[in-house]
PDB file of N, CA and C in Angstrom:
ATOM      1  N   UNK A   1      -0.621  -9.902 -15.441  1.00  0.00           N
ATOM      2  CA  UNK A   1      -0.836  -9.850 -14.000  1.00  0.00           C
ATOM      3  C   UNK A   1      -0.101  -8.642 -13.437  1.00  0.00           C
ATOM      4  N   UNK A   2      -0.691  -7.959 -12.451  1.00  0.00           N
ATOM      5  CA  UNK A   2       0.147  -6.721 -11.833  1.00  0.00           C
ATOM      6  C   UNK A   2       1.125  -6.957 -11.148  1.00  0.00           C
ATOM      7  N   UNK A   3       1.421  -6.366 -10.942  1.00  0.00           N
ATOM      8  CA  UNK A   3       2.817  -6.287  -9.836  1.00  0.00           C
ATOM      9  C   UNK A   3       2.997  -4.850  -9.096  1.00  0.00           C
ATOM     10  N   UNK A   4       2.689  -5.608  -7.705  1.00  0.00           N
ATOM     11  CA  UNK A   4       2.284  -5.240  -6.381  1.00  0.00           C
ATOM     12  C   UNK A   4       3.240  -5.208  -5.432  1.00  0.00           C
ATOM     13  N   UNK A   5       3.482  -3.695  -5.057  1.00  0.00           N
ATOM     14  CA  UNK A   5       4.413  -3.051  -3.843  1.00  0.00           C
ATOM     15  C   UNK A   5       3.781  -2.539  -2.652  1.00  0.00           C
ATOM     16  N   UNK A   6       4.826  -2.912  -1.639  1.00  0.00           N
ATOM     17  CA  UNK A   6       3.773  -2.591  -0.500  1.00  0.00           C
ATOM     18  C   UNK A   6       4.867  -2.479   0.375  1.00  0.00           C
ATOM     19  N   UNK A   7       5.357  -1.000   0.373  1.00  0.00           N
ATOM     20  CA  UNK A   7       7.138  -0.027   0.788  1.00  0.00           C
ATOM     21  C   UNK A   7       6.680   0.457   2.112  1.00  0.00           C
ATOM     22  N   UNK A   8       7.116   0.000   3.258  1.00  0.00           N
ATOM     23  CA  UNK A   8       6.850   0.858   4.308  1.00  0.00           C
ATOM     24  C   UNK A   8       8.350   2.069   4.635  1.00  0.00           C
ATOM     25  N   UNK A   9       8.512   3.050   4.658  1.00  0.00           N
ATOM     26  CA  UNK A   9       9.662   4.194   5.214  1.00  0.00           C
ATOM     27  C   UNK A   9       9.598   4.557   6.533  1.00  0.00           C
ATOM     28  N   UNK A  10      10.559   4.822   7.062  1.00  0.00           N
ATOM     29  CA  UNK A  10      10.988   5.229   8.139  1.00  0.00           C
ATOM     30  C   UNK A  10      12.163   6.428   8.388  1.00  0.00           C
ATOM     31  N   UNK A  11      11.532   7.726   8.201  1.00  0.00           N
ATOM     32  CA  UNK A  11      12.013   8.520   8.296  1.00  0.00           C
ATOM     33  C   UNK A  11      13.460   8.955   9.291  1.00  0.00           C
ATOM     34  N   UNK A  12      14.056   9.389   8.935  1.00  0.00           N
ATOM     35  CA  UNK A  12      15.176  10.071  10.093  1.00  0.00           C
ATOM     36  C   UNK A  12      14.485  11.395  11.055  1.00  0.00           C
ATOM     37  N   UNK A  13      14.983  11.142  12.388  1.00  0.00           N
ATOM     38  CA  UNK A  13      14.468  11.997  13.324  1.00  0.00           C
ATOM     39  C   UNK A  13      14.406  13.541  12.239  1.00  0.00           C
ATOM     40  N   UNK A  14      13.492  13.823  12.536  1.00  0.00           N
ATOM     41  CA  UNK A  14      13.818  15.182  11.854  1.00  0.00           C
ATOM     42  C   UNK A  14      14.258  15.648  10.655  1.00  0.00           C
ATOM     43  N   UNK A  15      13.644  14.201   9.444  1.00  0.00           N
ATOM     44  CA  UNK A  15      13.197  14.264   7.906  1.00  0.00           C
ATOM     45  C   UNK A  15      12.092  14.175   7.422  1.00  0.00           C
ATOM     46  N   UNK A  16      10.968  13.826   8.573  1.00  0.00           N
ATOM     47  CA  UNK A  16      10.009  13.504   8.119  1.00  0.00           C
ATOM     48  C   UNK A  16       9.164  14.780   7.221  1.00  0.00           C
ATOM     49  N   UNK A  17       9.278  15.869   7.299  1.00  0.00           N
ATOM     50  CA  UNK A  17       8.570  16.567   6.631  1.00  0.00           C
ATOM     51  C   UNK A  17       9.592  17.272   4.991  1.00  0.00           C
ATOM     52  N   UNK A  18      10.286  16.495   4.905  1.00  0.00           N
ATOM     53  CA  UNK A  18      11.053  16.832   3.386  1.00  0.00           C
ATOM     54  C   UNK A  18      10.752  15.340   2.859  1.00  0.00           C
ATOM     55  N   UNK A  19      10.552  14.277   3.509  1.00  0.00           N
ATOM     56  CA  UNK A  19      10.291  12.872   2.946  1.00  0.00           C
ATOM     57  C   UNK A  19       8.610  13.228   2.685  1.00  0.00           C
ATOM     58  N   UNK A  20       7.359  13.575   3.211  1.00  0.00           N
ATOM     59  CA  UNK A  20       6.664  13.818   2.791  1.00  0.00           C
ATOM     60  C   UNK A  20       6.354  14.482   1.956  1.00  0.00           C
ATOM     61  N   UNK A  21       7.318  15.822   1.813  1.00  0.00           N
ATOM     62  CA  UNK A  21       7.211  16.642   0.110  1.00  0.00           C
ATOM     63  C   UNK A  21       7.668  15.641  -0.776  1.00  0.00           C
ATOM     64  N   UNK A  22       9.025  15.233  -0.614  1.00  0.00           N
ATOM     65  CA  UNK A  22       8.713  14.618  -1.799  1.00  0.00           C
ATOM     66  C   UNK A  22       8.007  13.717  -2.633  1.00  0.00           C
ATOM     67  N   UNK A  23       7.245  12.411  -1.614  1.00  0.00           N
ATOM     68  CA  UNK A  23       6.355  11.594  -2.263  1.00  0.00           C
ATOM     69  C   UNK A  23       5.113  12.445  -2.271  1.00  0.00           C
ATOM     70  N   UNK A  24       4.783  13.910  -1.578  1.00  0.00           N
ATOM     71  CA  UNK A  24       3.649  14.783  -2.277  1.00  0.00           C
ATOM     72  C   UNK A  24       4.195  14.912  -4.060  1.00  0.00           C
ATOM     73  N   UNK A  25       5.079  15.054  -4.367  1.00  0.00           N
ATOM     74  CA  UNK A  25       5.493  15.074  -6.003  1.00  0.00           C
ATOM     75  C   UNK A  25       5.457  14.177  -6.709  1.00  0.00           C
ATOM     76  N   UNK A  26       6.003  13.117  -6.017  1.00  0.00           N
ATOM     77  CA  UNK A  26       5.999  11.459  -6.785  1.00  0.00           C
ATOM     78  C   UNK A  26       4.461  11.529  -6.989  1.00  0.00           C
ATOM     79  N   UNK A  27       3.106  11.480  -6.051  1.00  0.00           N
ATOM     80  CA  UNK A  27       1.894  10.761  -6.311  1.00  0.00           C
ATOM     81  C   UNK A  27       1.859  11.022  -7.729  1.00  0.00           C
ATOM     82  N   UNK A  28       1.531  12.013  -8.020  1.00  0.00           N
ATOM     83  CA  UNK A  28       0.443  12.721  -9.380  1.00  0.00           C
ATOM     84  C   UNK A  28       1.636  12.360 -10.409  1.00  0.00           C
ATOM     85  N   UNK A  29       2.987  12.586 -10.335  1.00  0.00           N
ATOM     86  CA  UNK A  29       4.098  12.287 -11.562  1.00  0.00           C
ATOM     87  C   UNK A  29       4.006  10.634 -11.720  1.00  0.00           C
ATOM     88  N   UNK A  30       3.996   9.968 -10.797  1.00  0.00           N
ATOM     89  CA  UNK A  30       3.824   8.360 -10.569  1.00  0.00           C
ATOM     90  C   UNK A  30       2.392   7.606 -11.445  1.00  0.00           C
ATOM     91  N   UNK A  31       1.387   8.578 -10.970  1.00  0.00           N
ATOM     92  CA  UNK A  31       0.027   8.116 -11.117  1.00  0.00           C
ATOM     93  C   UNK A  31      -0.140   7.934 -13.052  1.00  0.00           C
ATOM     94  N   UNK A  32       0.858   9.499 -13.139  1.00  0.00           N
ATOM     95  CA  UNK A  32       0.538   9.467 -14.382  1.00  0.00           C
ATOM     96  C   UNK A  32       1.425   8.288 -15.382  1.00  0.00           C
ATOM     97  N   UNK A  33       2.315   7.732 -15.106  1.00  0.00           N
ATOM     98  CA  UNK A  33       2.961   6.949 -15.993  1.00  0.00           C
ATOM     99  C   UNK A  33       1.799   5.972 -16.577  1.00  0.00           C
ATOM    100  N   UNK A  34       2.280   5.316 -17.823  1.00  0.00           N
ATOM    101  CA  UNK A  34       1.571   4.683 -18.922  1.00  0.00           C
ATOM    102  C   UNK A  34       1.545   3.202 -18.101  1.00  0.00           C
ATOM    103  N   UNK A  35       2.674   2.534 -17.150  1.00  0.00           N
ATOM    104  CA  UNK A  35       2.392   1.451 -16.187  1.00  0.00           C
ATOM    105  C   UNK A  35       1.814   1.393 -14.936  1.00  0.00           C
ATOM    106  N   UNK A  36       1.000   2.509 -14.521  1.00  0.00           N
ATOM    107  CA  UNK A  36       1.066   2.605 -13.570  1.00  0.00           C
ATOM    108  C   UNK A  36      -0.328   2.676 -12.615  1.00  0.00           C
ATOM    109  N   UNK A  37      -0.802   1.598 -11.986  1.00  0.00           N
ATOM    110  CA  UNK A  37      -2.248   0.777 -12.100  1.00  0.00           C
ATOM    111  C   UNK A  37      -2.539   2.043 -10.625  1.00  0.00           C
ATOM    112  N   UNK A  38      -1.582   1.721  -9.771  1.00  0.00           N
ATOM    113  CA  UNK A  38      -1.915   2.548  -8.493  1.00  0.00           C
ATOM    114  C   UNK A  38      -0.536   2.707  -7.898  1.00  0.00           C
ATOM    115  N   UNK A  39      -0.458   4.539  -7.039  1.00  0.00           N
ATOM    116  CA  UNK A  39       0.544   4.591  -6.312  1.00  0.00           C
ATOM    117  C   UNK A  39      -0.287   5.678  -5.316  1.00  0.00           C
ATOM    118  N   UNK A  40      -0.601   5.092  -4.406  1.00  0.00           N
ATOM    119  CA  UNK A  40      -0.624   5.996  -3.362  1.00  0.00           C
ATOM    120  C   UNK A  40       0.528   6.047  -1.928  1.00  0.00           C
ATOM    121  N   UNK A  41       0.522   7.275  -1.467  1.00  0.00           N
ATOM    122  CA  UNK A  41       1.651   7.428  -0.610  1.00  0.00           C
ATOM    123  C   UNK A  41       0.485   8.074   1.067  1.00  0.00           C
ATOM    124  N   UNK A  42       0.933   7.346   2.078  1.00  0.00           N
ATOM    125  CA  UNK A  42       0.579   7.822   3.435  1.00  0.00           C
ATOM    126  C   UNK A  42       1.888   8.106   4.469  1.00  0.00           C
ATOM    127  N   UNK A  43       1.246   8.677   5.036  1.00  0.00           N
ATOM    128  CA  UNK A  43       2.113   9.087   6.434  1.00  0.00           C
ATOM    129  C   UNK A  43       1.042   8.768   7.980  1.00  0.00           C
ATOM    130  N   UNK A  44       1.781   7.769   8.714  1.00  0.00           N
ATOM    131  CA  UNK A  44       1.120   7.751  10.240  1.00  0.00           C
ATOM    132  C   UNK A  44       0.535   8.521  10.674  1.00  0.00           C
ATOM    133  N   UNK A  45      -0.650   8.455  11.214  1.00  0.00           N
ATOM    134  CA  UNK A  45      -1.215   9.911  12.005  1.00  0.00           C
ATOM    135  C   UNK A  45      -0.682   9.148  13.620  1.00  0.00           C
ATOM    136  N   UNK A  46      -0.472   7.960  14.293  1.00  0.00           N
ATOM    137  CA  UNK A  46       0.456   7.857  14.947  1.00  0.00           C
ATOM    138  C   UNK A  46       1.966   7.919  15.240  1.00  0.00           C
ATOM    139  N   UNK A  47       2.656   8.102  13.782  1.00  0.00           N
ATOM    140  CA  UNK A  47       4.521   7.716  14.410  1.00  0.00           C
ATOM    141  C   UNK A  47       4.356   8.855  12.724  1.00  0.00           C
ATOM    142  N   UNK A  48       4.228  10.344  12.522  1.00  0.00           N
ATOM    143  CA  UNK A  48       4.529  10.646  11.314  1.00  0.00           C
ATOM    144  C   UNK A  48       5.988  10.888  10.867  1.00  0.00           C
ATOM    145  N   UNK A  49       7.321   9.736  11.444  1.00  0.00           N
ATOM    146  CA  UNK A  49       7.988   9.502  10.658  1.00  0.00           C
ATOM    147  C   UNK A  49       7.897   8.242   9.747  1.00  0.00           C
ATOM    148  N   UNK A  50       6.979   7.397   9.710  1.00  0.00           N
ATOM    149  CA  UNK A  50       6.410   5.973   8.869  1.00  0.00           C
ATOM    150  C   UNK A  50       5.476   6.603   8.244  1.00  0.00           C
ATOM    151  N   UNK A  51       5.911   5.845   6.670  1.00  0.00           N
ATOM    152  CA  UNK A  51       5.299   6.353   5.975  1.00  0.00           C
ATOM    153  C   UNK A  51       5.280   4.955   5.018  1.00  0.00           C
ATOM    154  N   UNK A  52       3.680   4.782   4.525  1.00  0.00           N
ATOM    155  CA  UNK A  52       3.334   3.537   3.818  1.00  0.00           C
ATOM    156  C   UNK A  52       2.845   3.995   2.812  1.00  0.00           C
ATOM    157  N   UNK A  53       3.617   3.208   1.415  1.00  0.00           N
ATOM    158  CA  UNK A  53       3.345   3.455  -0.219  1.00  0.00           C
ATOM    159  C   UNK A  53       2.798   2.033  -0.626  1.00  0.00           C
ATOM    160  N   UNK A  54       1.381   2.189  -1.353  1.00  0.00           N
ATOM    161  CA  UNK A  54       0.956   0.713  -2.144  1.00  0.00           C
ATOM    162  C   UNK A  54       1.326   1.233  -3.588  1.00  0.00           C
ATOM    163  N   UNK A  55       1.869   0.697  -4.002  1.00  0.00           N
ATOM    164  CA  UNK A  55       2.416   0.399  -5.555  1.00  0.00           C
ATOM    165  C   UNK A  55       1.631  -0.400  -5.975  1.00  0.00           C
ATOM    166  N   UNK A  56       1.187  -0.439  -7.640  1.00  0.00           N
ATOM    167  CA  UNK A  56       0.938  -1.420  -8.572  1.00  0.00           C
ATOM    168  C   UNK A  56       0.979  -0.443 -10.017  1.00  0.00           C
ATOM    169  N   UNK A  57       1.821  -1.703 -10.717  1.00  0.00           N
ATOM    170  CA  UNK A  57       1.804  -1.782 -11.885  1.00  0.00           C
ATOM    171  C   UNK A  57       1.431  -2.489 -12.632  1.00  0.00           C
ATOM    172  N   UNK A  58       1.287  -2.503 -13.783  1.00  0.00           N
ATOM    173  CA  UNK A  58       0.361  -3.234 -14.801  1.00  0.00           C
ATOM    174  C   UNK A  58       1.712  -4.977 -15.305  1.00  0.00           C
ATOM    175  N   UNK A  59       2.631  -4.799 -14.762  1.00  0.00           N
ATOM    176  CA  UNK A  59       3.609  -5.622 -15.272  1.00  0.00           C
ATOM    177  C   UNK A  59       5.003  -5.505 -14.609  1.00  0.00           C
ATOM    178  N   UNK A  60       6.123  -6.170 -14.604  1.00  0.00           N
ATOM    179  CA  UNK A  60       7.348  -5.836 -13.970  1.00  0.00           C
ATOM    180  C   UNK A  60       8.387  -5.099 -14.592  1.00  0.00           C
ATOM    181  N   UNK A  61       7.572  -4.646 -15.877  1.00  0.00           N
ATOM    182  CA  UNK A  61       8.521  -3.682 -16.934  1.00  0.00           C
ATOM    183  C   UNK A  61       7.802  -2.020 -16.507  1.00  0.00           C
ATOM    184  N   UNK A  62       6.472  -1.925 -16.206  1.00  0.00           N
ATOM    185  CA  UNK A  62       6.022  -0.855 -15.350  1.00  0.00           C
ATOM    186  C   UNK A  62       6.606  -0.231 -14.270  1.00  0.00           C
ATOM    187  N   UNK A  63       7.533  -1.213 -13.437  1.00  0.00           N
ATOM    188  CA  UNK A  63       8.014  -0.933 -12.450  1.00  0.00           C
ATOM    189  C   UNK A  63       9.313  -0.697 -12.518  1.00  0.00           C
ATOM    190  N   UNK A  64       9.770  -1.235 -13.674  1.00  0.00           N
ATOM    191  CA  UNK A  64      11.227  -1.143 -14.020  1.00  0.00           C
ATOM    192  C   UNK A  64      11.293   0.463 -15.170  1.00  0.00           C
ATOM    193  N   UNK A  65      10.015   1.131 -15.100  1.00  0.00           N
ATOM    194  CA  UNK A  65      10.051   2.531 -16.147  1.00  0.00           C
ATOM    195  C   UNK A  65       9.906   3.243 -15.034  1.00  0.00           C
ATOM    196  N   UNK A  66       9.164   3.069 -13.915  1.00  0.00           N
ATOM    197  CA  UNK A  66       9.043   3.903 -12.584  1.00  0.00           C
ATOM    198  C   UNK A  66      10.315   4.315 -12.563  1.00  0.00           C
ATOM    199  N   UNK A  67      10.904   3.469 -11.918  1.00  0.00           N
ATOM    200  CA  UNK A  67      12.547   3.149 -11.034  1.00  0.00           C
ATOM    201  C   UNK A  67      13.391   4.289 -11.979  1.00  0.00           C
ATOM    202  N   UNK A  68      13.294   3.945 -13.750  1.00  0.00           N
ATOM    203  CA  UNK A  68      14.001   4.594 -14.416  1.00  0.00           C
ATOM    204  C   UNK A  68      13.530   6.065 -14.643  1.00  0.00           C
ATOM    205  N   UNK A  69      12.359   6.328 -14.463  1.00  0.00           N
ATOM    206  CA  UNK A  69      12.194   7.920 -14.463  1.00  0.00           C
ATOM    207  C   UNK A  69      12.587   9.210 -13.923  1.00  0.00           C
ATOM    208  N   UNK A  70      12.755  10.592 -14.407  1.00  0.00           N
ATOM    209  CA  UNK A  70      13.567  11.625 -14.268  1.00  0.00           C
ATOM    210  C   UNK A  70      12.424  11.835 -13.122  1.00  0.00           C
ATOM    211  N   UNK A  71      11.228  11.590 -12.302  1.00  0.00           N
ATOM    212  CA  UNK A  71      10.845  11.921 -10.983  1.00  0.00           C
ATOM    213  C   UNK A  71      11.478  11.019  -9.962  1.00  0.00           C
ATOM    214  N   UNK A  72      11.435   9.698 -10.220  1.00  0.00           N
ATOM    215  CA  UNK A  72      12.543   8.703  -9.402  1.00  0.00           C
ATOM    216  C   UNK A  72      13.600   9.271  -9.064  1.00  0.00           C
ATOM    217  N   UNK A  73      14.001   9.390 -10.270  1.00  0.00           N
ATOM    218  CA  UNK A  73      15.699   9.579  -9.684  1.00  0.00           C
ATOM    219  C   UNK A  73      15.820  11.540  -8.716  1.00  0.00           C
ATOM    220  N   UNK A  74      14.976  12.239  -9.562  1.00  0.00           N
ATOM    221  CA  UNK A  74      15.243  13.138  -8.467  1.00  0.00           C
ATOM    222  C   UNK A  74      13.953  13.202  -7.284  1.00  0.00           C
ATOM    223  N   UNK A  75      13.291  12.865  -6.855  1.00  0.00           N
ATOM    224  CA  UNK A  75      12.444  13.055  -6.089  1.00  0.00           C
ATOM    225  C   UNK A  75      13.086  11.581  -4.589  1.00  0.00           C
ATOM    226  N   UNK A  76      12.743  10.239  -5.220  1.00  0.00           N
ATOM    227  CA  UNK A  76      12.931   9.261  -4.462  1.00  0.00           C
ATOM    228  C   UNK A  76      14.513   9.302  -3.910  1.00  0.00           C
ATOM    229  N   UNK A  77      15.271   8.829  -5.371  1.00  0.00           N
ATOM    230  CA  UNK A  77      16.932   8.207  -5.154  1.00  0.00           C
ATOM    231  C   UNK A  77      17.608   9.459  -4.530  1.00  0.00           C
ATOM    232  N   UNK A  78      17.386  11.033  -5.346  1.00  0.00           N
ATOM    233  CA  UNK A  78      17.978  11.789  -5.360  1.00  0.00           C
ATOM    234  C   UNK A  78      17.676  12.780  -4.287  1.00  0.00           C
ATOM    235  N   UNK A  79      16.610  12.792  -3.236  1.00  0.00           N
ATOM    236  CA  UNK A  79      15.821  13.113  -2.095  1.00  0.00           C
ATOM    237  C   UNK A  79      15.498  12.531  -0.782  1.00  0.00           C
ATOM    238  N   UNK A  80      15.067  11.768  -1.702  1.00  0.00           N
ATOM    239  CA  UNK A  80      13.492  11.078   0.095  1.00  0.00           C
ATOM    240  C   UNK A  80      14.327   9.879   0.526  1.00  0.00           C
ATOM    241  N   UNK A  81      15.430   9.017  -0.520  1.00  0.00           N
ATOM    242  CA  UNK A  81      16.295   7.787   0.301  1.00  0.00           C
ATOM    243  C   UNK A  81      16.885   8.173   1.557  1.00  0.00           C
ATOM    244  N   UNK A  82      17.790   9.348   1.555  1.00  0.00           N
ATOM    245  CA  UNK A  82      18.838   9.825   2.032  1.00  0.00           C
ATOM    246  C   UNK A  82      18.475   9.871   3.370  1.00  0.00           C
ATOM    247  N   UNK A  83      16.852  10.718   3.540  1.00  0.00           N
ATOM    248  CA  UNK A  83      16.756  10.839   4.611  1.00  0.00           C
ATOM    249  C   UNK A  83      16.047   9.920   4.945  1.00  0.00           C
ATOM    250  N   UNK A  84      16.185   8.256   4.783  1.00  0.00           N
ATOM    251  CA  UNK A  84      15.348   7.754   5.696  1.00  0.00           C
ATOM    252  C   UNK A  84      16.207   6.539   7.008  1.00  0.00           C
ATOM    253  N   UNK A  85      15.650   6.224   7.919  1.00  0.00           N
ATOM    254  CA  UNK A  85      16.335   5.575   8.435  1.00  0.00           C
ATOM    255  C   UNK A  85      16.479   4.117   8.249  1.00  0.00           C
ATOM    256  N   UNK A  86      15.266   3.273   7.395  1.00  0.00           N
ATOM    257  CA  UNK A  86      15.160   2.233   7.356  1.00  0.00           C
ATOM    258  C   UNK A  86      13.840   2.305   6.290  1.00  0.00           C
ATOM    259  N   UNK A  87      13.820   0.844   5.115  1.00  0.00           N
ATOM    260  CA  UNK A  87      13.040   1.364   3.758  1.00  0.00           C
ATOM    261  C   UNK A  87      12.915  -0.350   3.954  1.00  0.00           C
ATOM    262  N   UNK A  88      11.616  -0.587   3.330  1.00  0.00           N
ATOM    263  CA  UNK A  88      10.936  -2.308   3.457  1.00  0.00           C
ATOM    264  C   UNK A  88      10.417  -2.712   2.146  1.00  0.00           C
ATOM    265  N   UNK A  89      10.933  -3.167   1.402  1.00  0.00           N
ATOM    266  CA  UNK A  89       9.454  -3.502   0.074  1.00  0.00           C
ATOM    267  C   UNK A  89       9.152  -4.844  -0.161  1.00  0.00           C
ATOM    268  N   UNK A  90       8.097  -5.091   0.011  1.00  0.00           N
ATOM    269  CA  UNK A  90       7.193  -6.331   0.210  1.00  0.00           C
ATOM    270  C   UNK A  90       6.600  -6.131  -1.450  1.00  0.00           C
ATOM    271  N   UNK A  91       6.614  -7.649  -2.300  1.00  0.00           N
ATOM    272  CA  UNK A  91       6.428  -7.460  -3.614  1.00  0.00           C
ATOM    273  C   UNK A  91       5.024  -8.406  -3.064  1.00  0.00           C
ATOM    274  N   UNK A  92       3.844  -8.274  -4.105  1.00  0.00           N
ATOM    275  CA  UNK A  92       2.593  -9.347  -3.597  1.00  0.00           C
ATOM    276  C   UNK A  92       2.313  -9.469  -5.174  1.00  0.00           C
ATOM    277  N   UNK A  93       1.912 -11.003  -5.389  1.00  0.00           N
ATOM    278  CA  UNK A  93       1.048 -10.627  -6.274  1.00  0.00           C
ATOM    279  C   UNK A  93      -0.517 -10.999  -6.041  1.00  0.00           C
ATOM    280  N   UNK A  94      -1.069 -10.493  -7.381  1.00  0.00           N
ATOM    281  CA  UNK A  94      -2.791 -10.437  -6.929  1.00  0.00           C
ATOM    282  C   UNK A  94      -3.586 -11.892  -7.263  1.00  0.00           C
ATOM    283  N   UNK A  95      -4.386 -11.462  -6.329  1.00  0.00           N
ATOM    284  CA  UNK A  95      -5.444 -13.184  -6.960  1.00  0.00           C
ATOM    285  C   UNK A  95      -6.261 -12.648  -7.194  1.00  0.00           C
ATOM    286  N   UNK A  96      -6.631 -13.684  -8.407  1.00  0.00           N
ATOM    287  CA  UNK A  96      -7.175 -14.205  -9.279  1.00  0.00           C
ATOM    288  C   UNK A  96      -8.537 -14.809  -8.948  1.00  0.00           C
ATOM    289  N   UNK A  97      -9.921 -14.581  -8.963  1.00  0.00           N
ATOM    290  CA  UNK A  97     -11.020 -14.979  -8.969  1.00  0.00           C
ATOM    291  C   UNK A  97     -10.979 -15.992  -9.260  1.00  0.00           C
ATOM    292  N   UNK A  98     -11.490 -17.134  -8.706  1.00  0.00           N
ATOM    293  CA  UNK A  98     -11.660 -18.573  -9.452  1.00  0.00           C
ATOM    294  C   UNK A  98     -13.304 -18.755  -9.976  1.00  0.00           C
ATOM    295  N   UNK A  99     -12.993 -19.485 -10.556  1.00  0.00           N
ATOM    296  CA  UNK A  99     -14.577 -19.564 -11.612  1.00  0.00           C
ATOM    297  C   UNK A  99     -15.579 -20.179 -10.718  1.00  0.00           C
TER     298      UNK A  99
END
């Protein structure tokens, strides 16, 4: 079963455009991992300091190779945290078709 993120950010007055480079780097480095079902990254065309990421991985060890990767740590932990003012992650999981 996947395992499903759903991160809303909230930029600092006047980070929002270094928080958007960096999840411009995360998509395609993210997309490509071997767990990694979907990561897309948006920015508000109303408030473009909010910025909404859907995550999914194929498993909770997918998400735990994300977290540990040399783009994580410098792009997310080592970048885009710093400047935000407030960070949300909502875990979901998916349903299942019934017969």
């Amino acid at each position: 079963m996947g395992y499903v993120l759903a991160v809303t950010w909230v930029a600092k007055p006047g980070e929002e455009e270094a928080v958007a480079e960096a999840l411009r780097k995360m998509v395609p480095l993210t997309q490509a991992e071997p767990g990694c079902v979907h990561y897309y990254a948006h920015q508000s065309a109303d408030d473009p300091r909010r910025f909404f990421l859907f995550e999914e991985y194929v498993d909770e060890d997918g998400l735990q190779a994300h977290a540990e990767s040399e783009h994580f740590k410098r792009y997310v932990a080592g970048e885009a945290l710093q400047r935000l003012e407030s960070r949300e992650r909502l875990h979901y999981v998916p349903l299942q078709p019934t017969a």
